[in-house]
Protein backbone atom coordinates (compact mmCIF):
# COMPACT_ATOMS: atom_id res chain seq x y z
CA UNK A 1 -4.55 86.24 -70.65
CA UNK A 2 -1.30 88.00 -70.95
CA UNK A 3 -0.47 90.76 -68.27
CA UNK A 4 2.61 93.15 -69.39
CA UNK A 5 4.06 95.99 -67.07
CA UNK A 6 6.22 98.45 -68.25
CA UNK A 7 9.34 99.94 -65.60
CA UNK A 8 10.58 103.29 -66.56
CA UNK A 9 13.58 104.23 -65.28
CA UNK A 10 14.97 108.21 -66.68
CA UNK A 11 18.41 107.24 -68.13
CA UNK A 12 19.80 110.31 -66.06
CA UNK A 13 19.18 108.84 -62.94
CA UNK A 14 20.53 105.48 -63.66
CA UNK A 15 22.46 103.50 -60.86
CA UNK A 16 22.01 100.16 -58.83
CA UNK A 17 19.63 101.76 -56.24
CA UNK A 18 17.61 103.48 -58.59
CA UNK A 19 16.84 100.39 -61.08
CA UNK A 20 16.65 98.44 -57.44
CA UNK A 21 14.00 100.57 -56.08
CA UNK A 22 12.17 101.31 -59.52
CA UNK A 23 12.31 96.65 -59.68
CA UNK A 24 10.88 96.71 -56.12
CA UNK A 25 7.77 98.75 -56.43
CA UNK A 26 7.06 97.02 -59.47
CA UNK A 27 7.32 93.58 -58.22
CA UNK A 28 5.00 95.00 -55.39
CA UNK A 29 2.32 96.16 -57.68
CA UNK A 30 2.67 93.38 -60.13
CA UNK A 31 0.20 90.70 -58.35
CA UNK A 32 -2.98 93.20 -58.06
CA UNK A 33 -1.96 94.61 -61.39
CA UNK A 34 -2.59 90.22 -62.53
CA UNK A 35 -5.70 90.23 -60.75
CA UNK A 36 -7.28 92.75 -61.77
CA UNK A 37 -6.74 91.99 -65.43
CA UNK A 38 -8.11 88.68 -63.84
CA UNK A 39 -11.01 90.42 -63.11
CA UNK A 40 -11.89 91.97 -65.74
CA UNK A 41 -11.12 88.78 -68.13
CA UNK A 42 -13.45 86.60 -65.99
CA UNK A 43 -16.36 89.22 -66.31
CA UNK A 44 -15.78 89.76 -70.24
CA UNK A 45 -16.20 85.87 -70.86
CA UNK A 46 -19.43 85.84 -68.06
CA UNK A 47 -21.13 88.64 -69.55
CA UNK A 48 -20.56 87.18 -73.49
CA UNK A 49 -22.81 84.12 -72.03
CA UNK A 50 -25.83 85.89 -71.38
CA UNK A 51 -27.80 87.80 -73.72
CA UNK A 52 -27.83 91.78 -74.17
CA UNK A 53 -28.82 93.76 -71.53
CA UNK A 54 -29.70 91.18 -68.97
CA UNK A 55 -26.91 92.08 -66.67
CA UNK A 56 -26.77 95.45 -65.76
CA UNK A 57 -23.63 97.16 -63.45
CA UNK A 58 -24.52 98.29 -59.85
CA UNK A 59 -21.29 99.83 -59.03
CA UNK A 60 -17.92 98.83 -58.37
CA UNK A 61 -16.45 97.24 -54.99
CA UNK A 62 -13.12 97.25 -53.69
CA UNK A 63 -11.38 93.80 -52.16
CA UNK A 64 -8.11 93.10 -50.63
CA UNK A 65 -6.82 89.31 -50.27
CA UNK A 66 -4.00 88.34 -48.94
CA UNK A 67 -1.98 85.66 -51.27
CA UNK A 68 1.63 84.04 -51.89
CA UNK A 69 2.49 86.99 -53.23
CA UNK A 70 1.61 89.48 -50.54
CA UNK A 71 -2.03 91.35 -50.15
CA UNK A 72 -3.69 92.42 -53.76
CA UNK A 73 -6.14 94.73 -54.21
CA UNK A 74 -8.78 95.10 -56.96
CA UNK A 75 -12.21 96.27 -58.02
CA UNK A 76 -14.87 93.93 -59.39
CA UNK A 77 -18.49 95.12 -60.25
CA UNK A 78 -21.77 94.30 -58.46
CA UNK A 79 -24.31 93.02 -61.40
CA UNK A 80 -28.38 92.61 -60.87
CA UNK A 81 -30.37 90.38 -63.14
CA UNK A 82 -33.02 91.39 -64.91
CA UNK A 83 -34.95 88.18 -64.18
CA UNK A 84 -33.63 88.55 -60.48
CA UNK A 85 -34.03 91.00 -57.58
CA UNK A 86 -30.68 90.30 -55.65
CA UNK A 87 -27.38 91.64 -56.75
CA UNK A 88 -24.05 89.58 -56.94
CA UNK A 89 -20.51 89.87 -57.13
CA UNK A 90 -20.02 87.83 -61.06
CA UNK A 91 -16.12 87.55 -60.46
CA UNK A 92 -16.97 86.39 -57.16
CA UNK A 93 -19.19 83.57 -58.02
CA UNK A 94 -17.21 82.33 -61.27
CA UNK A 95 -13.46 82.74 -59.30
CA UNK A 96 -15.36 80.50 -55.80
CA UNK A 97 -14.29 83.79 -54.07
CA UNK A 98 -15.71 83.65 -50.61
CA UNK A 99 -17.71 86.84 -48.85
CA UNK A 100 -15.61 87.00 -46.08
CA UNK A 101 -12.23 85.30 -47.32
CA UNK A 102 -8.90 87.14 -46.40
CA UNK A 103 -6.34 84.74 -47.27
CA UNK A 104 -6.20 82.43 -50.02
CA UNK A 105 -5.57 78.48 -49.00
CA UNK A 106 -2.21 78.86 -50.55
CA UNK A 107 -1.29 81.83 -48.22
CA UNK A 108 -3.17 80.25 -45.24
CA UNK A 109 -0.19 77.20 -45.66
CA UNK A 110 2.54 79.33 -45.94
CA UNK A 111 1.97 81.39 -43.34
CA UNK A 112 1.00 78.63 -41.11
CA UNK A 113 4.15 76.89 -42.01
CA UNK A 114 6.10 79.85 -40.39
CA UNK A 115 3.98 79.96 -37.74
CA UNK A 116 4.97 76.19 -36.35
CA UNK A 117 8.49 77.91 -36.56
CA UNK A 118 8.07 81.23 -34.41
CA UNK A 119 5.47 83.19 -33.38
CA UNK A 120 2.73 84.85 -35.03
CA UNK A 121 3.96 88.58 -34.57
CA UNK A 122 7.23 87.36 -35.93
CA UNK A 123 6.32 85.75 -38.34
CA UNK A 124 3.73 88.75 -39.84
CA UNK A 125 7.03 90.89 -39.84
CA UNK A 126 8.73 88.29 -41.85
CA UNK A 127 6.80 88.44 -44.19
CA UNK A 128 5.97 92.37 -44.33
CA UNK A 129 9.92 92.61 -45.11
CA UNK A 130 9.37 90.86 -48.05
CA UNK A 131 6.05 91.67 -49.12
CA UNK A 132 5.97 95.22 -47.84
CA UNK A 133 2.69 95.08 -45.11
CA UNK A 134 2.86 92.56 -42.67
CA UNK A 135 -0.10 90.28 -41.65
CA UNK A 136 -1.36 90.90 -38.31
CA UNK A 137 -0.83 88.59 -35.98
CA UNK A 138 -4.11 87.84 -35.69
CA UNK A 139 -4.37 87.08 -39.28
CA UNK A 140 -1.38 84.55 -38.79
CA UNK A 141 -3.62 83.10 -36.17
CA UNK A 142 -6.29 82.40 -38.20
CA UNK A 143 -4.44 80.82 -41.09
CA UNK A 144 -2.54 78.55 -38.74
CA UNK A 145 -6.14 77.74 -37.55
CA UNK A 146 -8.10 76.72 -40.69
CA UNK A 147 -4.86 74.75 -41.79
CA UNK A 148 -4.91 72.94 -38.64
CA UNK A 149 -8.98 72.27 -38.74
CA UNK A 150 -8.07 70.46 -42.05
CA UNK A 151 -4.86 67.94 -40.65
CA UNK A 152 -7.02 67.04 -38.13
CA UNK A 153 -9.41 66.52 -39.93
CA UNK A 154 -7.44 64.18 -42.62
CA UNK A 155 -6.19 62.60 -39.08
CA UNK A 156 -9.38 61.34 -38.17
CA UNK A 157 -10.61 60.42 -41.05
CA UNK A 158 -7.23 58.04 -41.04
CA UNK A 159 -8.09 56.64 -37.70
CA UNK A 160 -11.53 55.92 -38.47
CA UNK A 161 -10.70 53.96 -41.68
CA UNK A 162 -8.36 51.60 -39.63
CA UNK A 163 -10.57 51.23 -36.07
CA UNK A 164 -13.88 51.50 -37.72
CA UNK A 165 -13.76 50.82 -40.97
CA UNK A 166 -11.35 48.04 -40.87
CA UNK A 167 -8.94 49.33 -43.63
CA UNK A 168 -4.83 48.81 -43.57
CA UNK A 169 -3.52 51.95 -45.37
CA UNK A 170 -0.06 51.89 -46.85
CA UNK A 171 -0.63 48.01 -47.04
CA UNK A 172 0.79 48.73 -51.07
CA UNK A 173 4.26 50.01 -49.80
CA UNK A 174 6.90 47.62 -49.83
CA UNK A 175 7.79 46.65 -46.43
CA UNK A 176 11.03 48.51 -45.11
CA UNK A 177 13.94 46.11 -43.80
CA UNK A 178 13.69 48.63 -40.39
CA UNK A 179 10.91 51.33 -38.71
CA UNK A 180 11.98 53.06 -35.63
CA UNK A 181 9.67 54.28 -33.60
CA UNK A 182 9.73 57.09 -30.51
CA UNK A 183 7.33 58.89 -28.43
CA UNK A 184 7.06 61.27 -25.51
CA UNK A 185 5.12 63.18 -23.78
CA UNK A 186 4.76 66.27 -21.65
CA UNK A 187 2.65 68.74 -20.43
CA UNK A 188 1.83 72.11 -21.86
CA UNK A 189 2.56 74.82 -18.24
CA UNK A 190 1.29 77.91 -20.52
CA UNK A 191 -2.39 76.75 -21.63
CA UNK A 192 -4.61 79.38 -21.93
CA UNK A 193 -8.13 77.05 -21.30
CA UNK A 194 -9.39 76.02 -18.01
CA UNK A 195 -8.84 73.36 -15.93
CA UNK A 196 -5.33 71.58 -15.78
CA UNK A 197 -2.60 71.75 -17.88
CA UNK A 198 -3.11 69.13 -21.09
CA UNK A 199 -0.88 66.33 -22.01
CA UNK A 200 0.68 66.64 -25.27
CA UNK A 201 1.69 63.21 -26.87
CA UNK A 202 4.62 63.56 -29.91
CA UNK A 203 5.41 60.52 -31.68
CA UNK A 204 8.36 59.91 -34.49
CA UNK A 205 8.76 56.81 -36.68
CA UNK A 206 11.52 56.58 -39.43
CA UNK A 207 13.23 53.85 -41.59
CA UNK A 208 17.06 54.75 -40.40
CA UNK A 209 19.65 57.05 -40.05
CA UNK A 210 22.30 58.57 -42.47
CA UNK A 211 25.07 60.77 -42.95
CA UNK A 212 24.81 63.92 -44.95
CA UNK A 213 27.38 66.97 -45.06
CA UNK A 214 29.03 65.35 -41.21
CA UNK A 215 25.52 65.17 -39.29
CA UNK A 216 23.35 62.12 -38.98
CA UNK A 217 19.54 62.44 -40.23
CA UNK A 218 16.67 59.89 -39.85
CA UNK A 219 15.24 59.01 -42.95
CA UNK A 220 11.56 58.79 -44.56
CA UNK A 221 10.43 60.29 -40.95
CA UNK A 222 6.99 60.64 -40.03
CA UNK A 223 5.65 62.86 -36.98
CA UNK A 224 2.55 62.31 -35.18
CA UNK A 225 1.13 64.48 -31.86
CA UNK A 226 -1.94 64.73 -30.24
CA UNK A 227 -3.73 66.10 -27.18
CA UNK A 228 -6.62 64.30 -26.61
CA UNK A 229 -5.38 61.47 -24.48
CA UNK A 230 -3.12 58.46 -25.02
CA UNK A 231 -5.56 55.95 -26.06
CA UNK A 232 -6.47 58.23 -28.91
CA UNK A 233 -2.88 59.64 -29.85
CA UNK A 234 -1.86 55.93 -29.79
CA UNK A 235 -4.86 55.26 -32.79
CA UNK A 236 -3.53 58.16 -34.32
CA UNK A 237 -0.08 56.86 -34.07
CA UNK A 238 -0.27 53.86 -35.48
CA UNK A 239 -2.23 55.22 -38.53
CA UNK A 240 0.48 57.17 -39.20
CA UNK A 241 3.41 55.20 -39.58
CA UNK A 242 1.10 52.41 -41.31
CA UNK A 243 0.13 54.69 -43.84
CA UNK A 244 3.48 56.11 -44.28
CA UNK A 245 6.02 52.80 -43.74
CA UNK A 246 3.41 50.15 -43.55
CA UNK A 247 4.93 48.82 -40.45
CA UNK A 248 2.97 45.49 -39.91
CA UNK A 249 4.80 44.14 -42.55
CA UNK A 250 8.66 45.73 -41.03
CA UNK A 251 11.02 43.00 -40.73
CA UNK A 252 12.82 44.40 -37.60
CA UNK A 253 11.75 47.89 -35.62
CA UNK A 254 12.43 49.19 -32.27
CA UNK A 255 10.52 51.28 -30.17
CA UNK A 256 12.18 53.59 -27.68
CA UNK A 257 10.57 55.58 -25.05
CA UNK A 258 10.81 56.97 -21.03
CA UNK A 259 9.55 54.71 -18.89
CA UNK A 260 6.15 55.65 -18.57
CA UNK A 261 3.09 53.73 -18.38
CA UNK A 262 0.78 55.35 -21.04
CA UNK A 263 4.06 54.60 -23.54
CA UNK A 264 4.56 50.99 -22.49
CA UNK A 265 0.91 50.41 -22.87
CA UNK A 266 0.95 52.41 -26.23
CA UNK A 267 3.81 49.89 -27.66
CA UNK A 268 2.02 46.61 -26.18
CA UNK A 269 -0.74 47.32 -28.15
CA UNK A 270 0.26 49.03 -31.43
CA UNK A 271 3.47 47.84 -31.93
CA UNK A 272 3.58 44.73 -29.77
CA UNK A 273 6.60 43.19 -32.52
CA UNK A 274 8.60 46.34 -32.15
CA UNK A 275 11.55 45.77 -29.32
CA UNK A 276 10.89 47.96 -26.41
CA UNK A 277 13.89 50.01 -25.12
CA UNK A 278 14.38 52.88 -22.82
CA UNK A 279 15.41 56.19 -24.06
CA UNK A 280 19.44 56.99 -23.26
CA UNK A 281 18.53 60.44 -22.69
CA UNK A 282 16.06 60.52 -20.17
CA UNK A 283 18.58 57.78 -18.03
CA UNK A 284 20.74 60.32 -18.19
CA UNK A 285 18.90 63.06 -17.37
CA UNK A 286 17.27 61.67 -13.98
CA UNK A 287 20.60 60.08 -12.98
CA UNK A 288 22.16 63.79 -13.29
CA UNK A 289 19.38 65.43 -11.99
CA UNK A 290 19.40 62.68 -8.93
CA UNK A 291 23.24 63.12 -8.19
CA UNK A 292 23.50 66.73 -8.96
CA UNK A 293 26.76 68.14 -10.73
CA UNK A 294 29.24 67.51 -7.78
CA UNK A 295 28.69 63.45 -8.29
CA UNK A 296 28.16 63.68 -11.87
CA UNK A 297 31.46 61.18 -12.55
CA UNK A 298 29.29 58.74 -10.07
CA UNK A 299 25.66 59.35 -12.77
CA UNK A 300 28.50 58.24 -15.44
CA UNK A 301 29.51 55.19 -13.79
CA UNK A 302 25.98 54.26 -13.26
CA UNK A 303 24.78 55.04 -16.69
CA UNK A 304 27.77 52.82 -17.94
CA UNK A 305 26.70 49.83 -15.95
CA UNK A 306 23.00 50.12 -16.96
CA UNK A 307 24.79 50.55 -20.80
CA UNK A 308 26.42 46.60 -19.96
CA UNK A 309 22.48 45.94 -18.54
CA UNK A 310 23.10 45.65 -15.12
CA UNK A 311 20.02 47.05 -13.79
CA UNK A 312 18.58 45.07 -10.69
CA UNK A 313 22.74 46.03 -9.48
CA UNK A 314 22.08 49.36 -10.41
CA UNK A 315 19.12 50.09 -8.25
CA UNK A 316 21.05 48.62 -5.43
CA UNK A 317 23.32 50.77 -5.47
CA UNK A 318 21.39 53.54 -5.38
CA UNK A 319 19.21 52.45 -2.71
CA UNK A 320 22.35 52.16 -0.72
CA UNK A 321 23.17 55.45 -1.63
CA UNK A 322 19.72 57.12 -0.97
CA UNK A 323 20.41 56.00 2.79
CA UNK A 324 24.03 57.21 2.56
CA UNK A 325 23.42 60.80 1.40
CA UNK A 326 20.06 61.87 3.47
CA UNK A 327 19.81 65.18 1.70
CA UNK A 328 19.57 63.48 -1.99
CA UNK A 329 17.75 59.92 -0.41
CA UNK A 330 14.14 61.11 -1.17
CA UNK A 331 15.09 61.88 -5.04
CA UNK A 332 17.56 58.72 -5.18
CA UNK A 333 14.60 56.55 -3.75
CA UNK A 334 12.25 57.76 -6.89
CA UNK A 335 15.12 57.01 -9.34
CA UNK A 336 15.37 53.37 -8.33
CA UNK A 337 12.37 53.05 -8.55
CA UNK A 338 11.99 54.47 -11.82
CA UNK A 339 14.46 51.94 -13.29
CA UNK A 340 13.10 48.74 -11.28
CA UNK A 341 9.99 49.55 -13.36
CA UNK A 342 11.57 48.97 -16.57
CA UNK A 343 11.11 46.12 -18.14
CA UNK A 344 13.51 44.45 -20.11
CA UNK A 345 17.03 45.20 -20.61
CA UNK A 346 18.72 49.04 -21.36
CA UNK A 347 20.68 49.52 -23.99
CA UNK A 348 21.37 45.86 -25.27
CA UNK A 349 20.41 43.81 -28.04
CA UNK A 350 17.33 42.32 -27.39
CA UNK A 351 15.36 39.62 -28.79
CA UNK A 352 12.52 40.23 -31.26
CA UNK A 353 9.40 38.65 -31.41
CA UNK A 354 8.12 36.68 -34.47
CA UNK A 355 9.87 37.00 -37.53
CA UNK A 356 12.16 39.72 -36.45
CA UNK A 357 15.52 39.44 -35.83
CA UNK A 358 18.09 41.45 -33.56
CA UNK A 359 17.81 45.24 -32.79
CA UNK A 360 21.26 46.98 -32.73
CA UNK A 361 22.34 48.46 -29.50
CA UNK A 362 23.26 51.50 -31.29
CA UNK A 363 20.11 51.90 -33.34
């Protein structure tokens, strides 16, 4: 099928913004000027199947579908059977053209790509610019949805084939030399359902960092979130980064988190080889927060002494402190003991288990 279109443009009114604007609405009727020859090619060959004057035309409908290249519109004809009492839609049956299908599943990932980027409104006038009609919002919304139905999905399928079905994906990958791994959580304050506020789990894994163009990327990363708990997001995790760096086999690997509970438990037991260290930033964040900005040369000091792994002198000294300045002695209290429930040391090389060798301080 070959689809020509023809741009006239009256050599007396030749200039850049005519030929521009003359190129523009072209390019904007071009895709329902394709489908429709579509159309009409897909009904030609359907029709030279059956015999003579078993199909008969109904009338003509109207459809608009929203695509890659911006909403089309086109006409396709309503047959009945002669054999059959029902109508149909023959383009609709032959192209797998759903009855109530706005978006095509190419569309539905491009917009929902956008949409993890800004929000839906936004991101329907980004693309009316360039299409010229935006998708409504609410269209946006609905993309973003059926595109997410489908990852999770694919997710649990994942996690069932390693928990249930006893499967190792990724097992086929040669093992990488390194896999860091990284998770956090927090809660979501502006959640629309009922009840309390849900816990949303993100983990990263990568095989190490490089330099490109003056900034430092991680490489071969893999992201992971979920908000149905940690003992699920933890499955989910680990199904991940198996299938993606086949991380049982990893010679070394760290894994670096806050100190919470649900994350310690999460590395104990999906990553138990993986060397456990606390995350700089969230040190430094409480120990600011904690001294507030006039003292923030003392939350340096500190930070540099639990850099050297000084800890259990650490927390002494803020104890002492907590009774020192009464104003700051409630949130001082909580920071120690914060830090005298880490385990291990902070920002040292630390031992691995097994086969592994040593994590760098700097990793």
């Amino acid at each position: 099928m070959r689809v020509v279109m023809m741009v006239e443009i009256p050599d007396e009114l030749v200039s850049v913004k005519s030929i521009e604007e003359a190129v523009s609405r072209a390019v904007g009727q071009f895709p329902s000027l394709v489908w429709q020859a579509a159309v009409a090619e897909v009904e030609r060959r359907a029709l030279s199947q059956h015999p003579e004057g078993s199909l008969r035309v109904c009338g003509w409908e109207e459809r608009t579908l929203w695509t890659t290249s911006g909403p089309v519109r086109f006409k396709r004809r309503r047959f009945r059977s002669s054999s059959e009492e029902r109508s149909f839609l023959l383009f609709d049956m032959r192209a797998g053209l759903r009855r109530r299908q706005r978006t095509t599943a190419a569309a539905d990932q491009l917009l929902a790509q956008t949409a993890a980027e800004c929000p839906y409104a936004v991101a329907g006038r980004f693309y009316g610019r360039v299409w010229g009609e935006p998708p409504s919002p609410m269209l946006v919304w609905h993309a973003a949805q059926r595109v997410g139905r489908g990852l999770s999905a694919r997710q649990d399928q994942l996690r069932r084939s390693v928990f249930e079905d006893g499967e190792l994906p990724g097992w086929e990958r040669p093992a990488p030399e390194f896999v860091g791994v990284e998770a956090d959580s927090t809660f979501l304050g502006a959640w629309r359902g009922s009840g309390s506020a849900p816990e949303v789990y993100v983990g990263l894994s990568y095989t190490g960092k490089e330099q490109r163009h003056g900034r430092r990327r991680l490489r071969d990363k893999a992201l992971c979130f979920g908000l149905a708990g940690s003992e699920r997001f933890g499955r989910d995790f680990f199904a991940t980064v198996q299938a993606r760096h086949n991380v049982v086999e990893a010679h070394r690997g760290v894994f670096l988190s806050d100190g919470a509970v649900a994350l310690r438990n999460l590395q104990r037991e999906h990553f138990p080889r993986h060397v456990r260290q606390l995350d700089w930033a969230h040190v430094r964040r409480r120990l600011d927060e904690a001294y507030g900005p006039a003292r923030r040369a003392r939350s340096a000091q500190l930070l540099g002494k639990l850099y050297l792994g000084e800890r259990e002198l650490v927390c002494r000294e803020i104890r002492r402190e907590a009774w020192r300045y009464r104003s700051r002695s409630e949130i001082l209290n909580e920071l120690a003991g914060y830090l005298g429930r880490v385990r291990g040391r902070i920002f040292t090389e630390a031992e691995g288990c097994g086969s592994w060798g040593r994590s760098s301080r700097r990793t």
